[in-house]
Protein backbone atom coordinates (compact mmCIF):
# COMPACT_ATOMS: atom_id res chain seq x y z
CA UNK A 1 118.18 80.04 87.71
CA UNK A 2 116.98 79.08 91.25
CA UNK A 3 113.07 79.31 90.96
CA UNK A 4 112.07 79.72 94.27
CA UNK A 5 114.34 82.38 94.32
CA UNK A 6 113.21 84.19 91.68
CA UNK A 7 109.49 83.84 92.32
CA UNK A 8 110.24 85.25 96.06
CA UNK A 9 112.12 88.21 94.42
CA UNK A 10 109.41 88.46 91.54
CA UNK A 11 106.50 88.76 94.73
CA UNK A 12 108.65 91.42 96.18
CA UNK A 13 108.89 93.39 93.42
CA UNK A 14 105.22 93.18 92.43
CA UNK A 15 104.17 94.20 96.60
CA UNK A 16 106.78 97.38 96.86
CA UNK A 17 106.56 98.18 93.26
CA UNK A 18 110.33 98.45 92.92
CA UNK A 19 113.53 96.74 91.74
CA UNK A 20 115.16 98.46 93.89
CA UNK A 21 113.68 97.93 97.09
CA UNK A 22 112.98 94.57 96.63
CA UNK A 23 116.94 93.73 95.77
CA UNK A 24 117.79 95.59 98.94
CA UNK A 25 115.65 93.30 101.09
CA UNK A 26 117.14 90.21 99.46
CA UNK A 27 120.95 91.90 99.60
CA UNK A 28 121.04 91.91 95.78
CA UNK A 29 122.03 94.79 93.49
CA UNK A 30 119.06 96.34 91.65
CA UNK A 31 120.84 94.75 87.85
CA UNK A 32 120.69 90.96 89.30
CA UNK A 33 117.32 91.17 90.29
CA UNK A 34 115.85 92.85 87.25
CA UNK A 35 118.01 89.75 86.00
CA UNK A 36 116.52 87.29 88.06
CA UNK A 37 113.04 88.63 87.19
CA UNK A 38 113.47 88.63 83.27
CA UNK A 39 115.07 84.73 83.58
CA UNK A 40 111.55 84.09 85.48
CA UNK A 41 110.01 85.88 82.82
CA UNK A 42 112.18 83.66 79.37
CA UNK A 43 111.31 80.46 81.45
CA UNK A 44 107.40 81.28 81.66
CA UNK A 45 107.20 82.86 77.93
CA UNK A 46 104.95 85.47 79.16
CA UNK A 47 106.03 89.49 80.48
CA UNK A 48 105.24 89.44 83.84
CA UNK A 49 105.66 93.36 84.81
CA UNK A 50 105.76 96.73 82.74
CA UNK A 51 108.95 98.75 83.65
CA UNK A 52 109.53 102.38 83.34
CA UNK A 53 111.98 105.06 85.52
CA UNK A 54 109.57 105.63 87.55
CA UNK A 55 108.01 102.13 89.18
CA UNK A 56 107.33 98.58 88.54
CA UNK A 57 103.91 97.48 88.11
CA UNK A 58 102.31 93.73 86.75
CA UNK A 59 100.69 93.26 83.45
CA UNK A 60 97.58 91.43 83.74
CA UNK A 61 99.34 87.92 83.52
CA UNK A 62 101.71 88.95 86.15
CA UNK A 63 98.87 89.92 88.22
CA UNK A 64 97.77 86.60 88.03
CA UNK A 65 100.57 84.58 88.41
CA UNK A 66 101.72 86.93 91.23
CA UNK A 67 98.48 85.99 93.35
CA UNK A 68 99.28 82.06 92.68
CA UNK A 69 102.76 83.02 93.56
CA UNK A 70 102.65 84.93 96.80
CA UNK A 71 100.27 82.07 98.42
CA UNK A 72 103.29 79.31 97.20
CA UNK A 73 105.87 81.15 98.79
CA UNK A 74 103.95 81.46 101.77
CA UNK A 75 103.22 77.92 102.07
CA UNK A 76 106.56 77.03 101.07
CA UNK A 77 108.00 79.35 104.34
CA UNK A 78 105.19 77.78 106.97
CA UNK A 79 106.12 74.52 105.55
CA UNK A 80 109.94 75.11 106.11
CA UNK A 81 109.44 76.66 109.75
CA UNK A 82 107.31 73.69 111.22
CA UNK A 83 109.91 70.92 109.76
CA UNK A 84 112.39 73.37 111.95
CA UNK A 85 110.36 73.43 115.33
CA UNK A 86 111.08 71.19 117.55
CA UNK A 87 110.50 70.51 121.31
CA UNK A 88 107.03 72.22 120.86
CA UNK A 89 109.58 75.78 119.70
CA UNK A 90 108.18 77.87 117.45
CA UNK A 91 110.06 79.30 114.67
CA UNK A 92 110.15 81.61 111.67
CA UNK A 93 108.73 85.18 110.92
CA UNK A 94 104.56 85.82 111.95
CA UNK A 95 103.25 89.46 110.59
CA UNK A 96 100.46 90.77 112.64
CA UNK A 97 97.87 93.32 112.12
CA UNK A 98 96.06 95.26 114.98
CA UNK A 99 94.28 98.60 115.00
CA UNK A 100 96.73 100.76 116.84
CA UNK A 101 94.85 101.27 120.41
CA UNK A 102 94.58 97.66 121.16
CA UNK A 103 97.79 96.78 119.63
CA UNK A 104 99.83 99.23 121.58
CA UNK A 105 98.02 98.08 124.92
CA UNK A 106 96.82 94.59 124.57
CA UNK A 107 98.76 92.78 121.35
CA UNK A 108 102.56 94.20 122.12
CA UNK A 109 102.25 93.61 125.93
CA UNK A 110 101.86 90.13 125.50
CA UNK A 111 104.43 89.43 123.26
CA UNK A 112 107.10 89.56 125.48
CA UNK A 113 105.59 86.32 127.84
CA UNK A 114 105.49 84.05 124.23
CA UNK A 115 108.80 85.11 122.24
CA UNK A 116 110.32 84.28 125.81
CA UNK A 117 109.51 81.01 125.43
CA UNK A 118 109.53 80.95 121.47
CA UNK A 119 113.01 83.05 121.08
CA UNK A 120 113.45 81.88 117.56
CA UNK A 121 110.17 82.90 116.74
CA UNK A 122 109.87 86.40 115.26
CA UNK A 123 106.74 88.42 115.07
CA UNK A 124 106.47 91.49 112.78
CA UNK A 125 103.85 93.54 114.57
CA UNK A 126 101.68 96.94 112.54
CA UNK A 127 99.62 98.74 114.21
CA UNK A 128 97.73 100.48 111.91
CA UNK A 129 93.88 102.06 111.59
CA UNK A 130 91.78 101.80 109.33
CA UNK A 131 92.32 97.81 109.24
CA UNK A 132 94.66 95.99 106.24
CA UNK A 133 93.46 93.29 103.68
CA UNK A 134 94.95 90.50 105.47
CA UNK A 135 94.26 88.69 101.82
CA UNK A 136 96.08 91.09 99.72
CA UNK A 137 98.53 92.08 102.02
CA UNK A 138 100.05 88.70 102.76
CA UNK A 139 99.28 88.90 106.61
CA UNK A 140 99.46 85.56 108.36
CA UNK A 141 97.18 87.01 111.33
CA UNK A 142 95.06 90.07 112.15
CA UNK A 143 93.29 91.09 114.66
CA UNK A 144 90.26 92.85 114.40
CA UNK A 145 87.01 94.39 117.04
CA UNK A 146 83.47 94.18 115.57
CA UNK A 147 81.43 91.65 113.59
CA UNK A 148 83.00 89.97 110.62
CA UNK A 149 81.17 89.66 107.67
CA UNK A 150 84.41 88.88 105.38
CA UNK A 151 84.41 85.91 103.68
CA UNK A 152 87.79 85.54 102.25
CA UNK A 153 88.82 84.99 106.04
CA UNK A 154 88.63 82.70 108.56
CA UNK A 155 87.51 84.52 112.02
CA UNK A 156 88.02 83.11 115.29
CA UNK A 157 86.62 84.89 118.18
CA UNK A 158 89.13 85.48 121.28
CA UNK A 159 87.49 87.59 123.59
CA UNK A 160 84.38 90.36 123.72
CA UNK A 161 85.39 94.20 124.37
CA UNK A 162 83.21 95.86 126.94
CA UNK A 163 82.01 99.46 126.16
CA UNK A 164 81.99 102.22 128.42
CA UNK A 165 80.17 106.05 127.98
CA UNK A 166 82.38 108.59 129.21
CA UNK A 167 83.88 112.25 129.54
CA UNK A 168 86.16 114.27 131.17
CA UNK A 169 84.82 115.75 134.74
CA UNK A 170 85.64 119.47 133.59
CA UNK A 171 83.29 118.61 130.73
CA UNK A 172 80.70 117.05 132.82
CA UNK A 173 80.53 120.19 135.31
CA UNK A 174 80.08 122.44 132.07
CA UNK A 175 77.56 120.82 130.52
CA UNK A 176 75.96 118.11 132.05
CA UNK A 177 75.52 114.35 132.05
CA UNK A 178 73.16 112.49 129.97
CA UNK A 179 70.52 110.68 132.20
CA UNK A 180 69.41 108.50 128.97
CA UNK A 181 70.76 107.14 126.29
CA UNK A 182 68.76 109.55 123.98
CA UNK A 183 69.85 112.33 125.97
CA UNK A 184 73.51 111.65 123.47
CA UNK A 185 71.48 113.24 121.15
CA UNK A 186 71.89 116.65 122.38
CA UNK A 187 75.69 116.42 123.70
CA UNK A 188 79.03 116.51 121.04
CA UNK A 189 79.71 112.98 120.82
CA UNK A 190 83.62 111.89 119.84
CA UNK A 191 83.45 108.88 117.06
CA UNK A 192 85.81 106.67 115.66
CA UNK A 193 85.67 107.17 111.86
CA UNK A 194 86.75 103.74 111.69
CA UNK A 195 83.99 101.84 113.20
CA UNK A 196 81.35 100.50 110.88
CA UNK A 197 78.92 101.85 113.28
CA UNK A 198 80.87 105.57 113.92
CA UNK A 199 77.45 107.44 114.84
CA UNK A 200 74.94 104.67 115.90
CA UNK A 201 75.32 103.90 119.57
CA UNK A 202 74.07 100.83 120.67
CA UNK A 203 72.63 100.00 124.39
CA UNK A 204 71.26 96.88 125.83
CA UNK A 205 67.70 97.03 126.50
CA UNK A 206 65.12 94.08 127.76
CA UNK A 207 63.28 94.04 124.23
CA UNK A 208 66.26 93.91 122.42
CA UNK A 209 68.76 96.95 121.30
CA UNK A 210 68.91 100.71 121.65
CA UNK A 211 70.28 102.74 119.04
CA UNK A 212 70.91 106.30 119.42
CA UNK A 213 72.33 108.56 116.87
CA UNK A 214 75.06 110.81 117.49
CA UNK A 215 76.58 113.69 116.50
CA UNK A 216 79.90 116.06 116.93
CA UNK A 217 82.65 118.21 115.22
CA UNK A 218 85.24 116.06 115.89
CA UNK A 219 86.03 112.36 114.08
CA UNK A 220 89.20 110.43 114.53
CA UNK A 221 90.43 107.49 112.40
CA UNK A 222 91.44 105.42 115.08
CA UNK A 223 90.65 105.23 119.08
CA UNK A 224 93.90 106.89 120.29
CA UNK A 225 92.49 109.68 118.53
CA UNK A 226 88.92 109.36 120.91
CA UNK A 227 90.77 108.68 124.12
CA UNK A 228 92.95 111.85 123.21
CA UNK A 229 89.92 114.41 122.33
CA UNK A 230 87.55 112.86 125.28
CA UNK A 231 90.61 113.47 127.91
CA UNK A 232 90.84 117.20 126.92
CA UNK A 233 87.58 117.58 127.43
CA UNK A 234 86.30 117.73 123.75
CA UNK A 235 82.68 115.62 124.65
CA UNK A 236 81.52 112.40 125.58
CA UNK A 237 82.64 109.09 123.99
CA UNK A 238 81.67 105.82 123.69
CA UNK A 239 85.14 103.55 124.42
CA UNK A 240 86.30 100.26 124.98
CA UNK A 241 86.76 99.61 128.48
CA UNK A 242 90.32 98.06 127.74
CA UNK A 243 91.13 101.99 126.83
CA UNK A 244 89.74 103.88 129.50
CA UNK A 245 89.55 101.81 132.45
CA UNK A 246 92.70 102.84 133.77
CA UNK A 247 91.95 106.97 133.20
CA UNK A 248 88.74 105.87 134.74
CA UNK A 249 90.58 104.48 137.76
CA UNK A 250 92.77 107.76 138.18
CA UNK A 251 89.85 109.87 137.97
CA UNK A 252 90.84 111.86 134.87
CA UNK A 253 87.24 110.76 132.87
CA UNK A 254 84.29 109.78 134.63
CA UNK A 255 82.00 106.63 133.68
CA UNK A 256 78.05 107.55 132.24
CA UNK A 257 75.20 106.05 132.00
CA UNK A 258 76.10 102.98 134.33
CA UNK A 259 71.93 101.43 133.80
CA UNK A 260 72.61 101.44 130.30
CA UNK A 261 75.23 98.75 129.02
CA UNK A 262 77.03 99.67 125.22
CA UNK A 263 76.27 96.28 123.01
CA UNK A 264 79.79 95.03 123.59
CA UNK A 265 82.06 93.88 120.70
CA UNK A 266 83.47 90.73 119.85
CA UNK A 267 87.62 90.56 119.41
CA UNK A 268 88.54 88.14 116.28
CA UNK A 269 91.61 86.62 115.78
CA UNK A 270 91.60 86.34 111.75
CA UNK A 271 93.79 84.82 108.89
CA UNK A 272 93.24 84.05 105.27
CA UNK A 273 90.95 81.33 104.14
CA UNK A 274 92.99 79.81 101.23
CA UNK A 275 96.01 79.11 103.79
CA UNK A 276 95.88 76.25 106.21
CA UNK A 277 96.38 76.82 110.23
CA UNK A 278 100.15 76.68 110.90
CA UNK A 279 101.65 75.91 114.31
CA UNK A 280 102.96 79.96 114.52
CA UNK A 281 99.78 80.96 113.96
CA UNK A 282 97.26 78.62 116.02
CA UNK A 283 99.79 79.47 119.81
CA UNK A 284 99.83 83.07 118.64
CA UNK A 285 96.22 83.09 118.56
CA UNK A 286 95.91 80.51 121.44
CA UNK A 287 97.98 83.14 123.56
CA UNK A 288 95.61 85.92 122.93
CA UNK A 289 92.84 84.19 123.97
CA UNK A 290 94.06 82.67 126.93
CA UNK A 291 95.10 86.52 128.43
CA UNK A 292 92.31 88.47 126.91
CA UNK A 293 89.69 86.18 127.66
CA UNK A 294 91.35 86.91 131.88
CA UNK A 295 91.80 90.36 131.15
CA UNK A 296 89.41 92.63 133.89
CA UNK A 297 90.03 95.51 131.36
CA UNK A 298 88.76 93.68 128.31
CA UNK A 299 86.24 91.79 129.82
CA UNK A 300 84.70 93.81 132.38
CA UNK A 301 85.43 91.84 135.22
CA UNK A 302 83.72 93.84 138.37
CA UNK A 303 81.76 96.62 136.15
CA UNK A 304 78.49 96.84 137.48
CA UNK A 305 75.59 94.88 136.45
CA UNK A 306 72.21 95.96 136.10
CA UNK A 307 69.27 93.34 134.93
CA UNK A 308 67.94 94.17 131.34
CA UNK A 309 64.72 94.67 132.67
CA UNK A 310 65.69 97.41 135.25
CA UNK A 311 67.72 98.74 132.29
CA UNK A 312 64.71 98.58 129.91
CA UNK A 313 62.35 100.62 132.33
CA UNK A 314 65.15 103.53 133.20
């Protein structure tokens, strides 16, 4: 019995729940690997997963040796693709995690610039909201907007998101703009379900923070969802600049409240705790940085600045 194969084929099985999709993925019929898998199983002396027609699932010892498992067979890939680089090349497979918004415009842009110069490295991009446990999902990097308060990961700050209040300018001449933050209160207000903060604005003010609670009839799990409602006109939102800058530019939503600054967010770079920094994953991250951090949409570069103490007494 190879081993190593059999404990990547056993981790397969245990993540997709299936015989069969795991042999498929290894180019194996579904009899060898429930063959493989019941060797591993003889060699340990313990049952490792309970079978029936309909899916695969671990018994409590397979559980545990599966988590052991998955983090060996991780190591035991970075380990194999750094002996392979050479000439400062990156190799191997790197899955990312990004909310969908920001991966779509900021992550997948720049991938194209670093696997030109890495072509036998190979990145496995999802773009998915609400976020993924980079832990239990085997990620080897995430990205994620907002504070982290996780401690099974390590978080590495790349860049802060600047926050913009707007609306469409049919919606403005309909109902109004807001002269004051608190003025929110009485407008339909588009949130992102999956913020931690989905209803609590938060402004800049000289003593401190401003938080105004808002309201509406509409809440979308994810920002393409916002920028989608707030263009047709559906109320005001409160969006990263990276997002809107450009409609802003073309005149198709209109900035608010320009003496009153959104608390921007930090962007984090994160990756399990329990697995070391590999080469992939420190010039992935490294790459990031270096174009968000010079990015006039993410940063803000030329939005205009008002001192907290003028905004304070607005």
């Amino acid at each position: 019995m190879d081993r190593l194969a059999a404990l990547e084929l056993f981790v397969r099985v245990v993540e997709s729940g299936s015989f069969t999709a795991a042999a498929r993925e290894r180019r194996l019929s579904q009899p060898a690997a429930s063959k493989q898998v019941a060797a591993l199983e003889r060699s340990l002396g313990v049952r490792l997963l309970h079978r029936t027609t309909r899916k695969v699932t671990p018994t409590d010892e397979g559980l545990a040796y599966y988590e052991r498992a998955r983090e060996a067979v991780l190591a035991l890939r970075e380990a194999a693709a750094d002996l392979r680089a050479t000439g400062g090349r990156l190799t191997g497979v790197l899955s990312v995690a990004s909310p969908a918004a920001f991966g779509r415009l900021q992550v997948a842009p720049r991938l194209a610039d670093l696997l030109g110069r890495h072509p036998r490295l190979v990145v496995e991009l999802r773009l998915v909201d609400p976020p993924v446990d980079v832990v239990r999902d085997g990620y080897d990097l995430a990205i994620r907007i907002g504070e982290m308060r996780d401690e099974r990961l390590v978080a590495r700050r790349i860049a802060t998101s600047e926050q913009v209040v707007v609306a469409a300018p049919a919606w403005l001449e309909r109902h109004g703009e807001p002269a004051v933050p608190a003025d929110l209160a009485a407008h339909p207000c588009l949130v992102d379900a999956t913020s931690a903060a989905a209803d609590a604005w938060a402004f800049e003010v000289a003593d401190g923070v401003e938080t105004v609670c808002v309201r509406g009839n509409l809440r979308c799990a994810g920002g393409e969802g916002v920028l989608g409602a707030v263009l047709a006109g559906a109320g005001i939102a409160c969006a990263p600049l990276w997002q809107v800058g450009p409609e802003i530019a073309a005149r198709r939503l209109k900035r608010l409240l320009l003496r009153h600054r959104p608390v921007p967010l930090p962007i984090h770079a994160v990756w399990s705790a329990s697995r070391r920094l590999s080469p992939r994953v420190k010039a992935v991250v490294d790459h990031f940085e270096h174009g968000l951090r010079h990015d006039p949409w993410v940063a803000g570069f030329g939005l205009p600045r008002v001192k907290a103490q003028e905004r304070g007494s607005m």
